[in-house]
PDB file of N, CA and C in Angstrom:
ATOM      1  N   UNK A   1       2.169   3.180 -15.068  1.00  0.00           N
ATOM      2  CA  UNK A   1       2.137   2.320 -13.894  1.00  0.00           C
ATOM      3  C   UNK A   1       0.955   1.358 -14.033  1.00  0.00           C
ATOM      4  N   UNK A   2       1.201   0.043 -13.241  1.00  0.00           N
ATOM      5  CA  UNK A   2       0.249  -0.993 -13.580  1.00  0.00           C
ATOM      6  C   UNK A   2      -1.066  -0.338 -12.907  1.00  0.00           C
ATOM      7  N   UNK A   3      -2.452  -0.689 -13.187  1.00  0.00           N
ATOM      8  CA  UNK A   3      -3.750   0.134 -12.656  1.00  0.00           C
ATOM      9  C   UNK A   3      -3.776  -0.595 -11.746  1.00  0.00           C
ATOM     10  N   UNK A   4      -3.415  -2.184 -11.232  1.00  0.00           N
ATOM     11  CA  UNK A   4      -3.619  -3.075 -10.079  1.00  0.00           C
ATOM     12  C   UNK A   4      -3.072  -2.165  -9.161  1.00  0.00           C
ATOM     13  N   UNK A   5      -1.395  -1.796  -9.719  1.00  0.00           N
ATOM     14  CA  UNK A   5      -0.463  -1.119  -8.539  1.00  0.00           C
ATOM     15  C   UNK A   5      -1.413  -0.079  -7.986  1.00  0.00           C
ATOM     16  N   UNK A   6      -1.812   0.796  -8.744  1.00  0.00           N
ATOM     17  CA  UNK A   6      -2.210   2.377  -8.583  1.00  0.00           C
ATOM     18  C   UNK A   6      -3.488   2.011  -7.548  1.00  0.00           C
ATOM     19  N   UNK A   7      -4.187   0.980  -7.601  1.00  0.00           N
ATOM     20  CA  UNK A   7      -5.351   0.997  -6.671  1.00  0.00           C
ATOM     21  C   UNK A   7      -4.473   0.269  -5.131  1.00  0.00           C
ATOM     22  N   UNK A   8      -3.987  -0.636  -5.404  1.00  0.00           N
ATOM     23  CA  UNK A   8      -2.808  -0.970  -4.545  1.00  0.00           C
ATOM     24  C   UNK A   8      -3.165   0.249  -3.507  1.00  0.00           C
ATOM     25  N   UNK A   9      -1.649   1.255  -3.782  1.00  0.00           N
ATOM     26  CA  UNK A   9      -1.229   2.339  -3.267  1.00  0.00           C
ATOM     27  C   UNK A   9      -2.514   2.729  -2.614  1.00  0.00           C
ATOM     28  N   UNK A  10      -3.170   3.403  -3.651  1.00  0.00           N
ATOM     29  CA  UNK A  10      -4.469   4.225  -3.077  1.00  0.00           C
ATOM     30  C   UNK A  10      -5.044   3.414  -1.958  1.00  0.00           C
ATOM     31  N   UNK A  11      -5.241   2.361  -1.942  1.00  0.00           N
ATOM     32  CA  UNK A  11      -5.830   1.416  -0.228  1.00  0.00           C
ATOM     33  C   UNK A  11      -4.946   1.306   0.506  1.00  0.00           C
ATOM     34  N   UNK A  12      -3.969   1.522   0.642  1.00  0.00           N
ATOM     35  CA  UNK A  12      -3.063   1.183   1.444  1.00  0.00           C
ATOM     36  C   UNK A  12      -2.859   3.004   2.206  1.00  0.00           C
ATOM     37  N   UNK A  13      -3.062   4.102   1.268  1.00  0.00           N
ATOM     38  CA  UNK A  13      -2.941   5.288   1.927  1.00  0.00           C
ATOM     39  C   UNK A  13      -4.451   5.381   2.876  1.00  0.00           C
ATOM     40  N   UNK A  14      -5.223   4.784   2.390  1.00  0.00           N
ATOM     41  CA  UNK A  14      -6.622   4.901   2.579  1.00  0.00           C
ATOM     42  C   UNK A  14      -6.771   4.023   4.307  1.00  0.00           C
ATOM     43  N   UNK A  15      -6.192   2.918   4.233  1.00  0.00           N
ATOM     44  CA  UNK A  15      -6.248   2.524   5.578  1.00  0.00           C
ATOM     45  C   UNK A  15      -5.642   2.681   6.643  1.00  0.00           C
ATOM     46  N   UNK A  16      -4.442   3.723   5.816  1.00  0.00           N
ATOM     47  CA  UNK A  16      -3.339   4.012   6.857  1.00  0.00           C
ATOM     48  C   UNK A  16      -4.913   5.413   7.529  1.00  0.00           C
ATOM     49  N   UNK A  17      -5.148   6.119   6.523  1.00  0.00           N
ATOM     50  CA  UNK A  17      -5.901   7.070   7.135  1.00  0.00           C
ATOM     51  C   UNK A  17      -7.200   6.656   8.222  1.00  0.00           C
ATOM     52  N   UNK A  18      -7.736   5.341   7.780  1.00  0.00           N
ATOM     53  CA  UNK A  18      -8.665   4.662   8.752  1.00  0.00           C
ATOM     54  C   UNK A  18      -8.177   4.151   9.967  1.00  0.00           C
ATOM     55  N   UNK A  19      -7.002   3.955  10.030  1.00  0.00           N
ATOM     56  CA  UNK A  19      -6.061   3.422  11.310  1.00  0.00           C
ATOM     57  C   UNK A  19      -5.569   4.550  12.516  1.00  0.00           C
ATOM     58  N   UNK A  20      -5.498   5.649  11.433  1.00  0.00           N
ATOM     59  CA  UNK A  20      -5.450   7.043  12.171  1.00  0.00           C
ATOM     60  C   UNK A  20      -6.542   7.783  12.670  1.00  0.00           C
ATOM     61  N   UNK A  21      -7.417   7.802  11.964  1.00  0.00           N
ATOM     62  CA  UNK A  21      -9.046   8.254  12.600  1.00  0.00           C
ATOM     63  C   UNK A  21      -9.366   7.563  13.899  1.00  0.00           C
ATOM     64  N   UNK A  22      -9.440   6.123  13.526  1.00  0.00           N
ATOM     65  CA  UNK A  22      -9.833   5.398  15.437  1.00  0.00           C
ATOM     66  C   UNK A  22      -8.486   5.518  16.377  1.00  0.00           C
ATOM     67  N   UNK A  23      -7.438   6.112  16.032  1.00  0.00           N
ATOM     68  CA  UNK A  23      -6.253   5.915  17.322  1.00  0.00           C
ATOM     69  C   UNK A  23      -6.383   6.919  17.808  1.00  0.00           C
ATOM     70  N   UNK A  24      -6.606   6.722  18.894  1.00  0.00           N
ATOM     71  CA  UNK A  24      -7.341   8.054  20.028  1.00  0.00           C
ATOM     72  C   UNK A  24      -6.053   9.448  20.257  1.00  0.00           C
ATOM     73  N   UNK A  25      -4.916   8.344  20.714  1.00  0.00           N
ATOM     74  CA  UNK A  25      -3.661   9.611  20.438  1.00  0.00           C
ATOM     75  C   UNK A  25      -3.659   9.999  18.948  1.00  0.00           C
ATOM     76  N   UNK A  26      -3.584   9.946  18.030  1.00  0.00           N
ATOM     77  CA  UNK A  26      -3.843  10.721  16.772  1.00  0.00           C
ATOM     78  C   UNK A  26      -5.235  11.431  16.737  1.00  0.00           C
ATOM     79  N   UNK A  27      -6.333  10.671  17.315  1.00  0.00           N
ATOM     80  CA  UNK A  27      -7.878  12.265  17.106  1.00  0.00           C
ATOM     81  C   UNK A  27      -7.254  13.137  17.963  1.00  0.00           C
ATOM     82  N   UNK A  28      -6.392  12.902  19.353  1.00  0.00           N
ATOM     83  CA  UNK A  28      -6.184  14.110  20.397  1.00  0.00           C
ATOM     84  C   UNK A  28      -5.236  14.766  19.736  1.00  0.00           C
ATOM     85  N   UNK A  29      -3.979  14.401  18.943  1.00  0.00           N
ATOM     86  CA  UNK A  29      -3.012  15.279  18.029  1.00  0.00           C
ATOM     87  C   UNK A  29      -3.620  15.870  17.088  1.00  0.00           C
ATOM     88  N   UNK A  30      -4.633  15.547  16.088  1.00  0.00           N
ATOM     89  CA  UNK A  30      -5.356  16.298  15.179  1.00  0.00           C
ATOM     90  C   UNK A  30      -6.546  17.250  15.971  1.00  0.00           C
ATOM     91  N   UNK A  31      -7.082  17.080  16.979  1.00  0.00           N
ATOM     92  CA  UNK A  31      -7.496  17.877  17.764  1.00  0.00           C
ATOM     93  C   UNK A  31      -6.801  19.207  18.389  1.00  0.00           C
ATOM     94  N   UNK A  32      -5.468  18.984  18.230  1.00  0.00           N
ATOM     95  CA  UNK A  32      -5.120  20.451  18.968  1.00  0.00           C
ATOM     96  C   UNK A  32      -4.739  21.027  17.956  1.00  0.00           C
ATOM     97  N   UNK A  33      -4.634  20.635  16.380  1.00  0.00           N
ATOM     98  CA  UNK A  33      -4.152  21.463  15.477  1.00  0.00           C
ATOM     99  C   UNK A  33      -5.345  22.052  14.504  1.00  0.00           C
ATOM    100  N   UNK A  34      -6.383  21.610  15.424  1.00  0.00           N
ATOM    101  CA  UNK A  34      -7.854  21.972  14.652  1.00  0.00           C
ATOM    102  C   UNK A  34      -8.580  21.190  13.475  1.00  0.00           C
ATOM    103  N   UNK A  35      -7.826  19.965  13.472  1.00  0.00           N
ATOM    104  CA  UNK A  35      -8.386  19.086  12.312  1.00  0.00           C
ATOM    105  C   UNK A  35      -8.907  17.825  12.887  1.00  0.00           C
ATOM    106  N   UNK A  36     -10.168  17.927  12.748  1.00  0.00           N
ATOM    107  CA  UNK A  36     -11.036  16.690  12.844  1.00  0.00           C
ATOM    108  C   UNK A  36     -11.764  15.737  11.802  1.00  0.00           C
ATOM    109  N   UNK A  37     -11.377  14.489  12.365  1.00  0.00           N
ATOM    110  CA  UNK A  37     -12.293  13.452  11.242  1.00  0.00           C
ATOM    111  C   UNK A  37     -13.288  13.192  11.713  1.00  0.00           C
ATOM    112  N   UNK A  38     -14.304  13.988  10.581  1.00  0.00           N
ATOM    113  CA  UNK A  38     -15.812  13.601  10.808  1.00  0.00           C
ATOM    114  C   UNK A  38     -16.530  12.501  10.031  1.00  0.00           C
ATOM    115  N   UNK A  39     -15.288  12.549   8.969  1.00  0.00           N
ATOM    116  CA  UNK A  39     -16.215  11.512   7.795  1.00  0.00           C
ATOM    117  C   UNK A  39     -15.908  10.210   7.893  1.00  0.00           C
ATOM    118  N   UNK A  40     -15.560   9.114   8.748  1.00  0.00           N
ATOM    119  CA  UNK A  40     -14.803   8.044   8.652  1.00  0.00           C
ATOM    120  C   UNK A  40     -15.696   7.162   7.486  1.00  0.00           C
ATOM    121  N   UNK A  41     -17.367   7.341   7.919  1.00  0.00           N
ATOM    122  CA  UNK A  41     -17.798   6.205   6.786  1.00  0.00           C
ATOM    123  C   UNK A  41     -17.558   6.797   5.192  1.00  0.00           C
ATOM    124  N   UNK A  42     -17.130   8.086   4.639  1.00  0.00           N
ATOM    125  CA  UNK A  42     -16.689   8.085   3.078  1.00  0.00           C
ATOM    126  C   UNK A  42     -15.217   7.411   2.818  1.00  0.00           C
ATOM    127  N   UNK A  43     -14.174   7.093   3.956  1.00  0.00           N
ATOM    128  CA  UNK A  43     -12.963   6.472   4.095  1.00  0.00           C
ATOM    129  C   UNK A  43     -13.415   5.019   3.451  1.00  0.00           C
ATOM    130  N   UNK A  44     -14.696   4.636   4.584  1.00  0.00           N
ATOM    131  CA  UNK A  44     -14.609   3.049   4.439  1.00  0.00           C
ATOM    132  C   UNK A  44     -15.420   2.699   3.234  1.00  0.00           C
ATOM    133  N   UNK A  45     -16.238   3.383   2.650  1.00  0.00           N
ATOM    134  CA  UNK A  45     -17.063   3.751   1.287  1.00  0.00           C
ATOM    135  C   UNK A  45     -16.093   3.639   0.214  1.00  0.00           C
ATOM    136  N   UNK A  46     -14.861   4.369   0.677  1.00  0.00           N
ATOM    137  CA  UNK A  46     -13.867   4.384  -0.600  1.00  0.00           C
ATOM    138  C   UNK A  46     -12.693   2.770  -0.694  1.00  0.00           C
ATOM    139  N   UNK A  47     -12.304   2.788   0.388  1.00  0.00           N
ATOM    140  CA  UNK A  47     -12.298   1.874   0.542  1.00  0.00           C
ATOM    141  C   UNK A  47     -12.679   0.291   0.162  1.00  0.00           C
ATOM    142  N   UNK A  48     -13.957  -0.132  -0.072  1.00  0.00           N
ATOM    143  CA  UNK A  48     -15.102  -0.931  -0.314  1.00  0.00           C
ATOM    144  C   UNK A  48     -14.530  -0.551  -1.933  1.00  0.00           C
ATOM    145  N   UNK A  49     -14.733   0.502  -2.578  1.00  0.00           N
ATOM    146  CA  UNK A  49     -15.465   0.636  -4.138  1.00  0.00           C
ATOM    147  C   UNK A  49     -13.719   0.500  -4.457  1.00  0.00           C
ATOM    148  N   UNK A  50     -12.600   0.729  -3.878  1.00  0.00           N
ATOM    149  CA  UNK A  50     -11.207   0.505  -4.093  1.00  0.00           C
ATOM    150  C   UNK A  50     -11.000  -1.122  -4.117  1.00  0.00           C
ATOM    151  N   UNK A  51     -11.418  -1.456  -2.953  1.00  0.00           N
ATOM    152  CA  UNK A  51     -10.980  -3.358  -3.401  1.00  0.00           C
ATOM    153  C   UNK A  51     -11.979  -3.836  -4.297  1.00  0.00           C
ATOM    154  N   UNK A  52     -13.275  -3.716  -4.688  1.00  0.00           N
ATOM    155  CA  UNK A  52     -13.904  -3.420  -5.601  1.00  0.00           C
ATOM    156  C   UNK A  52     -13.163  -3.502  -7.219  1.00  0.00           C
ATOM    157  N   UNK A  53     -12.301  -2.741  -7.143  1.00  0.00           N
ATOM    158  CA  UNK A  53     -11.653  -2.820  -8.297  1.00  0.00           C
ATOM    159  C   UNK A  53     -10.325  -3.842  -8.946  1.00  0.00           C
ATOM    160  N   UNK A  54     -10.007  -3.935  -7.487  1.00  0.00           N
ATOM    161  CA  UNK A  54      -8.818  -5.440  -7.557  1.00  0.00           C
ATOM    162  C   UNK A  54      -9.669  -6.564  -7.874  1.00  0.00           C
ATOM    163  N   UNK A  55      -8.569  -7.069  -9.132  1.00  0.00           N
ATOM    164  CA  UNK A  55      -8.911  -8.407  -9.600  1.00  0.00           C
ATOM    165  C   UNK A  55      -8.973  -9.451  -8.695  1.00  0.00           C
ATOM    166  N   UNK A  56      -9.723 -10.583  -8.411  1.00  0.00           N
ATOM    167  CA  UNK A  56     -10.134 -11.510  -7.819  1.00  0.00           C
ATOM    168  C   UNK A  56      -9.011 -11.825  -7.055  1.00  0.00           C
ATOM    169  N   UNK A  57      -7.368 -13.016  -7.978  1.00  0.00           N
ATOM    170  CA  UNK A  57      -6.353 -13.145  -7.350  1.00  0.00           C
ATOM    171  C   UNK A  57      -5.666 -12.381  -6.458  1.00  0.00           C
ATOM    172  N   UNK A  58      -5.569 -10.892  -7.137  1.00  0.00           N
ATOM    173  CA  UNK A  58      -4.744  -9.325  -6.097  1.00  0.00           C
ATOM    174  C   UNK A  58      -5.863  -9.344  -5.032  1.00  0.00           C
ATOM    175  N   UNK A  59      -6.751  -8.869  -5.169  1.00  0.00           N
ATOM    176  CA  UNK A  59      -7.795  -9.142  -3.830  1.00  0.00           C
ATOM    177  C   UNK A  59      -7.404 -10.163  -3.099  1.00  0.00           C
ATOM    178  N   UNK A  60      -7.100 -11.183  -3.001  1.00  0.00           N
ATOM    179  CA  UNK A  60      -7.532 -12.212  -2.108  1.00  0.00           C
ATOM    180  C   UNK A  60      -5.294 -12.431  -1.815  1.00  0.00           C
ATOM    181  N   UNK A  61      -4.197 -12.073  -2.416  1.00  0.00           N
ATOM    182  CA  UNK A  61      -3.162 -11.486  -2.264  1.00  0.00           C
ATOM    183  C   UNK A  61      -3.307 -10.362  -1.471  1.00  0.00           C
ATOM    184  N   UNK A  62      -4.200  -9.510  -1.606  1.00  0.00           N
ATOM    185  CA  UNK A  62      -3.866  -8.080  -1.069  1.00  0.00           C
ATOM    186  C   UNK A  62      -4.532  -8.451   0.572  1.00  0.00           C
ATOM    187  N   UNK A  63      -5.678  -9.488   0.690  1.00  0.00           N
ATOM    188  CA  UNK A  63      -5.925  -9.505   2.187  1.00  0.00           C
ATOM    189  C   UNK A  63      -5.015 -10.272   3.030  1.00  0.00           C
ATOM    190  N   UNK A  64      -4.643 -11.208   2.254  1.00  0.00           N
ATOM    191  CA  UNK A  64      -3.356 -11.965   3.073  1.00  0.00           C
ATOM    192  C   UNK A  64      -2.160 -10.806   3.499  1.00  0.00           C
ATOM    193  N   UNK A  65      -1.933 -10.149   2.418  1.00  0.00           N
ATOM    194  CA  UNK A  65      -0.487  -9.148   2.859  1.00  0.00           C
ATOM    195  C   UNK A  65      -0.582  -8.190   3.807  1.00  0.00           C
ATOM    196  N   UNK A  66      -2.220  -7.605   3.893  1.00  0.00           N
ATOM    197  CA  UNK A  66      -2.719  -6.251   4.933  1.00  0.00           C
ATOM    198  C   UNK A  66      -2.841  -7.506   6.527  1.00  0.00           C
ATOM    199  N   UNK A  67      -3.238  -8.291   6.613  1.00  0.00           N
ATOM    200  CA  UNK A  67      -3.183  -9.115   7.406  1.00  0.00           C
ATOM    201  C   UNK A  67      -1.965  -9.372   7.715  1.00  0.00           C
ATOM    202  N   UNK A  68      -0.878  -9.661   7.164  1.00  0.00           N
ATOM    203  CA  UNK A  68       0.208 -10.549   8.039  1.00  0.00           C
ATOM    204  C   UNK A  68       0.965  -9.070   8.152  1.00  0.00           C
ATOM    205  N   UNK A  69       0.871  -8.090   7.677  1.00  0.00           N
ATOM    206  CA  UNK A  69       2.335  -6.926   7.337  1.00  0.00           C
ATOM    207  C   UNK A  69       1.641  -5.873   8.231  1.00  0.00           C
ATOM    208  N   UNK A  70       0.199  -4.953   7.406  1.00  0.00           N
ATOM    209  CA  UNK A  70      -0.566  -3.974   7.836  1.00  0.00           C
ATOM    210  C   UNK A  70      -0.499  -3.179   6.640  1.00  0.00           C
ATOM    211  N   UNK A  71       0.710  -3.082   6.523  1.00  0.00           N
ATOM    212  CA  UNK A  71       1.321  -2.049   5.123  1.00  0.00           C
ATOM    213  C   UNK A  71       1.090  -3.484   3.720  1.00  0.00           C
ATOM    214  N   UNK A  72       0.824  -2.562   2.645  1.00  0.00           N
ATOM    215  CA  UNK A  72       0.318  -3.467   1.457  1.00  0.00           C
ATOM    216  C   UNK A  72       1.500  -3.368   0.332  1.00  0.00           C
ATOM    217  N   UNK A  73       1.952  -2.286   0.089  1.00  0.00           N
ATOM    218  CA  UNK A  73       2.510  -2.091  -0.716  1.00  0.00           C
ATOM    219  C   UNK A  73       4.411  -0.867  -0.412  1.00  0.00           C
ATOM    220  N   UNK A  74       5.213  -1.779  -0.520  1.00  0.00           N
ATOM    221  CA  UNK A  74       6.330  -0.836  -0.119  1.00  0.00           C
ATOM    222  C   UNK A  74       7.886  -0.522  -1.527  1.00  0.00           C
ATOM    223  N   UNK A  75       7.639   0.811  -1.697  1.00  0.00           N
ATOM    224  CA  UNK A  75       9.015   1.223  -2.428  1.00  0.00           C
ATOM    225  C   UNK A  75       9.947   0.336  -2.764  1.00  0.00           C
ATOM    226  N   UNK A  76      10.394   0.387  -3.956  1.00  0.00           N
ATOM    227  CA  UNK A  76      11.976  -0.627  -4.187  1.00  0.00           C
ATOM    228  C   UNK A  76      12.966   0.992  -4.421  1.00  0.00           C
ATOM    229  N   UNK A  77      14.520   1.367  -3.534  1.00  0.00           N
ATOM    230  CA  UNK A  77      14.923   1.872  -3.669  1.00  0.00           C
ATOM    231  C   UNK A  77      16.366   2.027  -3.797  1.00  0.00           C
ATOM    232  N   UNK A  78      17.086   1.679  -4.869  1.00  0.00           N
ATOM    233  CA  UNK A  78      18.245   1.259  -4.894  1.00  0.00           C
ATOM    234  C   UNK A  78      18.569  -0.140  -5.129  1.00  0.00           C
ATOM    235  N   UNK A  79      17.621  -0.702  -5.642  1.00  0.00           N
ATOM    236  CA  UNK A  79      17.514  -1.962  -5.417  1.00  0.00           C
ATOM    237  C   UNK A  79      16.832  -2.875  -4.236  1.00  0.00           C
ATOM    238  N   UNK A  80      16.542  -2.270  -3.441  1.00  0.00           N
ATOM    239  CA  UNK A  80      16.561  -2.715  -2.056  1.00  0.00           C
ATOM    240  C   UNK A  80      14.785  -2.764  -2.110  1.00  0.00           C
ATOM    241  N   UNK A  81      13.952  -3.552  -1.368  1.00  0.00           N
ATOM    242  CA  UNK A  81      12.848  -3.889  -0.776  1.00  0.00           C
ATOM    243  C   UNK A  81      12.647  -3.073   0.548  1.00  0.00           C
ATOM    244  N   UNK A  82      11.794  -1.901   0.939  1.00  0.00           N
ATOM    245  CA  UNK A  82      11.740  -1.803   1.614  1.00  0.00           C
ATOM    246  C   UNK A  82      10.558  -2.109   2.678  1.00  0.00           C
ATOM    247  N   UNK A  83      10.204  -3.266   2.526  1.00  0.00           N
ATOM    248  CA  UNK A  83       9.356  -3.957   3.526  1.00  0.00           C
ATOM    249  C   UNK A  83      10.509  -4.894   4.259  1.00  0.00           C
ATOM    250  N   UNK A  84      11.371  -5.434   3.691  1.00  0.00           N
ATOM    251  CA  UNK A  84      12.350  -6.380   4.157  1.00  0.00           C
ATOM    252  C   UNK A  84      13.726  -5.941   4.224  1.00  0.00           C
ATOM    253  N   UNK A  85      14.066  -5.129   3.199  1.00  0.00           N
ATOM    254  CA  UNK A  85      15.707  -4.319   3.502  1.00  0.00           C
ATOM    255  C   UNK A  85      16.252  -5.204   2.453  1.00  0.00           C
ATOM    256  N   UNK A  86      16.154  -6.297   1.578  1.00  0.00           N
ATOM    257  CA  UNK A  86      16.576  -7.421   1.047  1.00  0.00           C
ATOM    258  C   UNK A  86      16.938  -6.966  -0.560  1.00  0.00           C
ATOM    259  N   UNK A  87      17.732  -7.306  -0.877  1.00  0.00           N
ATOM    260  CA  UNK A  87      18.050  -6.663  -2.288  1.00  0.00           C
ATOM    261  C   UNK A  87      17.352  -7.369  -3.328  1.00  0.00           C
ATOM    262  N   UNK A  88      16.486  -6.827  -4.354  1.00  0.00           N
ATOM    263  CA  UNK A  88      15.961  -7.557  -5.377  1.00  0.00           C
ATOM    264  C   UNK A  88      16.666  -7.409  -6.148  1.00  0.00           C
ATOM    265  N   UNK A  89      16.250  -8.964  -7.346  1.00  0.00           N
ATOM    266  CA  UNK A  89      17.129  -9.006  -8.160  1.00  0.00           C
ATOM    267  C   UNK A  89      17.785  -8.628  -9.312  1.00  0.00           C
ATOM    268  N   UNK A  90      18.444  -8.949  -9.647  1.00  0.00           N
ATOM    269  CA  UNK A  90      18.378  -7.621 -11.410  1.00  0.00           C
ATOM    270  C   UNK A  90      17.911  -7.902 -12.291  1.00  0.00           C
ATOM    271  N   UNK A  91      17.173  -9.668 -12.603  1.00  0.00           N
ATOM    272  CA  UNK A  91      16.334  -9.834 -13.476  1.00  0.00           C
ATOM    273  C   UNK A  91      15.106  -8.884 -13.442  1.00  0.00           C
ATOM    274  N   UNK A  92      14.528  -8.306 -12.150  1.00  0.00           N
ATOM    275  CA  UNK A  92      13.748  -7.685 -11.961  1.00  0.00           C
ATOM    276  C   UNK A  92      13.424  -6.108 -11.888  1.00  0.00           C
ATOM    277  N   UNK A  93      14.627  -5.866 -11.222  1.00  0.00           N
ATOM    278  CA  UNK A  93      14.938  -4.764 -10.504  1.00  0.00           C
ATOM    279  C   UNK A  93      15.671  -3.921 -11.803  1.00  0.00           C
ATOM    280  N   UNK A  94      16.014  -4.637 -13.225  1.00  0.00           N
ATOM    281  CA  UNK A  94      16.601  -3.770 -13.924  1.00  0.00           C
ATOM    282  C   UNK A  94      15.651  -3.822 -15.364  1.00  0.00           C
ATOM    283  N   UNK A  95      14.800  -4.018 -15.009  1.00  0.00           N
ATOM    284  CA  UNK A  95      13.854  -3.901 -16.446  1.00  0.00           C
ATOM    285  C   UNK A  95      13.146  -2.470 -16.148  1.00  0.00           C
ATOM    286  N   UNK A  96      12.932  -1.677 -17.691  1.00  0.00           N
ATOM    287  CA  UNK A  96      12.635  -0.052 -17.548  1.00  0.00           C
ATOM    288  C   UNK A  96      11.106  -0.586 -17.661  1.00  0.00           C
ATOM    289  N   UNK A  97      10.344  -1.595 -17.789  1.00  0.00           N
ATOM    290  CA  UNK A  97       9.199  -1.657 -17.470  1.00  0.00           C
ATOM    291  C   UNK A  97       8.169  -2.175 -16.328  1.00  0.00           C
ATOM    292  N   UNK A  98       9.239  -1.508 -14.587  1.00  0.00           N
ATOM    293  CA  UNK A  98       9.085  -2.429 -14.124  1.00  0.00           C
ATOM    294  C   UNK A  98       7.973  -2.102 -13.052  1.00  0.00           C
ATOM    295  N   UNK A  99       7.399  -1.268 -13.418  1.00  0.00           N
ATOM    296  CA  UNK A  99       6.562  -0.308 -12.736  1.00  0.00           C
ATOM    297  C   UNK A  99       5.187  -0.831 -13.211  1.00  0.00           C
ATOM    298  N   UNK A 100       5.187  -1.198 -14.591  1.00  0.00           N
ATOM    299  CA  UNK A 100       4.049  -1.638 -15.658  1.00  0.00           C
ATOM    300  C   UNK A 100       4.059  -3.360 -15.331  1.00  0.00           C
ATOM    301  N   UNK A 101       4.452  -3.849 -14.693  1.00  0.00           N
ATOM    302  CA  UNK A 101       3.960  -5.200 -13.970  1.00  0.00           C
ATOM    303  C   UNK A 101       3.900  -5.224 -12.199  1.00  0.00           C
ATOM    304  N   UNK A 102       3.079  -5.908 -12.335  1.00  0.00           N
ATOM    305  CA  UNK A 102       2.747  -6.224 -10.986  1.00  0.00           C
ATOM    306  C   UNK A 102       3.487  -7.325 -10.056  1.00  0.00           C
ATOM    307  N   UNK A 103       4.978  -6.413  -9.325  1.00  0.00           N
ATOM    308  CA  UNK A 103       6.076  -7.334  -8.594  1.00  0.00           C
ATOM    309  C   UNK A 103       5.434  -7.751  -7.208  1.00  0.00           C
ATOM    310  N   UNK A 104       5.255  -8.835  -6.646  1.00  0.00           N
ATOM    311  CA  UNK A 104       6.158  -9.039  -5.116  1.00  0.00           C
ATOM    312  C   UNK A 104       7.153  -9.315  -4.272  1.00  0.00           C
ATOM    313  N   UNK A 105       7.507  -9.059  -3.571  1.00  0.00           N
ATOM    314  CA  UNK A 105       8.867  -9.475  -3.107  1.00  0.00           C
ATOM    315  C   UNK A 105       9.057 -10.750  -3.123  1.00  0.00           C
ATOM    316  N   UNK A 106      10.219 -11.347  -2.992  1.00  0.00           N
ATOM    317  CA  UNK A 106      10.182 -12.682  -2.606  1.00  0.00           C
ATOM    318  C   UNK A 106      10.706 -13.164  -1.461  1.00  0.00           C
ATOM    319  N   UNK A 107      10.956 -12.266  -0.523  1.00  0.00           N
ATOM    320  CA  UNK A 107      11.409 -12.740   0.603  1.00  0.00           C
ATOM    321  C   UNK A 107      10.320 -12.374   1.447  1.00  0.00           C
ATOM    322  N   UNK A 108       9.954 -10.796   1.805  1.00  0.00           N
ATOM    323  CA  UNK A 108       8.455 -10.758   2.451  1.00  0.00           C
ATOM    324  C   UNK A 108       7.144 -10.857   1.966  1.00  0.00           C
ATOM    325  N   UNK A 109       6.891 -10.703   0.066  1.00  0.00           N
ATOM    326  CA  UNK A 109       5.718 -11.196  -0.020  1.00  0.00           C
ATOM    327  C   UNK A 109       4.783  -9.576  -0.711  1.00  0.00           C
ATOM    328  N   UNK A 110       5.540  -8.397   0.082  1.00  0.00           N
ATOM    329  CA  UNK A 110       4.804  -6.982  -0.310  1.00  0.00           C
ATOM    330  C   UNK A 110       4.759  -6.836  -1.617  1.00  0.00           C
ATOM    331  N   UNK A 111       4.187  -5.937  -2.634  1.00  0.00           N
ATOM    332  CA  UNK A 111       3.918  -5.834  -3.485  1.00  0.00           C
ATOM    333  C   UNK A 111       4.659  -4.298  -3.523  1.00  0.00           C
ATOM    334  N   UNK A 112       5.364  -4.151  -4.396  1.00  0.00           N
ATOM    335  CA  UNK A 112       6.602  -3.448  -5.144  1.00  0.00           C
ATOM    336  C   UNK A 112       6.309  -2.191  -6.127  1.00  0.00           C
ATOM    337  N   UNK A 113       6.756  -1.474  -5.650  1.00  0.00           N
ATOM    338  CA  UNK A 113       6.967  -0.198  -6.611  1.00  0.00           C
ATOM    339  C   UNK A 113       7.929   0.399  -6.663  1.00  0.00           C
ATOM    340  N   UNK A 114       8.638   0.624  -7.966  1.00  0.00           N
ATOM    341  CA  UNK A 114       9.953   1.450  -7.836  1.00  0.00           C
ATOM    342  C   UNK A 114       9.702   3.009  -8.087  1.00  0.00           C
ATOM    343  N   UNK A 115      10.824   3.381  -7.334  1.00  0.00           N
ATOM    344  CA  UNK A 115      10.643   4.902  -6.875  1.00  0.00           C
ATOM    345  C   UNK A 115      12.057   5.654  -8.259  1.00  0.00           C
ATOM    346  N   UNK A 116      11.752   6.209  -9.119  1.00  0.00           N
ATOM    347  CA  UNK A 116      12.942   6.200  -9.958  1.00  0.00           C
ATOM    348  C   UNK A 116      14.446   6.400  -9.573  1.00  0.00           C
ATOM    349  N   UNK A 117      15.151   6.162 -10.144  1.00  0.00           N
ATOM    350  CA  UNK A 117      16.600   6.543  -9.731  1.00  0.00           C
ATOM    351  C   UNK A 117      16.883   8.247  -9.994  1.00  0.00           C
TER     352      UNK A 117
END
């Protein structure tokens, strides 16, 4: 898998988890099951040293997409885009190396990973 993608993913799980720490109905749901977030600043630490590692262009791609979407990076499954539902194409969608480049959609813009068949 491309290393852009793989840090991709990893920030995108990473802010979903920072989005969940400050939403007060999620601390009160993790509160009754006995799990509390105490550490939010090693989230945003990781975070930091994660975009850190995106190349200049994907960085400055990856803030436009967390900005207009929230979500950074979404599954191709069956062909299909699932940020948009939109079928990608088979120039794309049928190469066995397609995991090892760095896709975006072209109708919403997300950045692509296929999930194998």
């Amino acid at each position: 898998m491309n290393p852009q993608l793989q840090v991709l993913i990893a920030l995108q799980d990473i802010l979903l988890m920072i989005r969940e720490a400050n939403d007060p109905s999620s601390q009160r749901a993790m509160g009754k099951i006995g799990f509390e977030m105490t550490n939010l600043d090693a989230l945003e630490t990781t975070k930091t040293d994660l975009e850190g590692q995106l190349q200049p262009p994907i960085r400055s791609e990856y803030s436009r997409a967390q900005q207009r979407h929230g979500r950074i990076v979404v599954p191709v499954i069956n062909s299909i885009c699932y940020g948009c539902f939109v079928k990608i194409p088979y120039a794309i969608d049928g190469a066995d190396d397609r995991n090892k480049t760095l896709y975006r959609c072209e109708n919403c813009g997300m950045f692509l990973y296929w999930v194998d068949k």
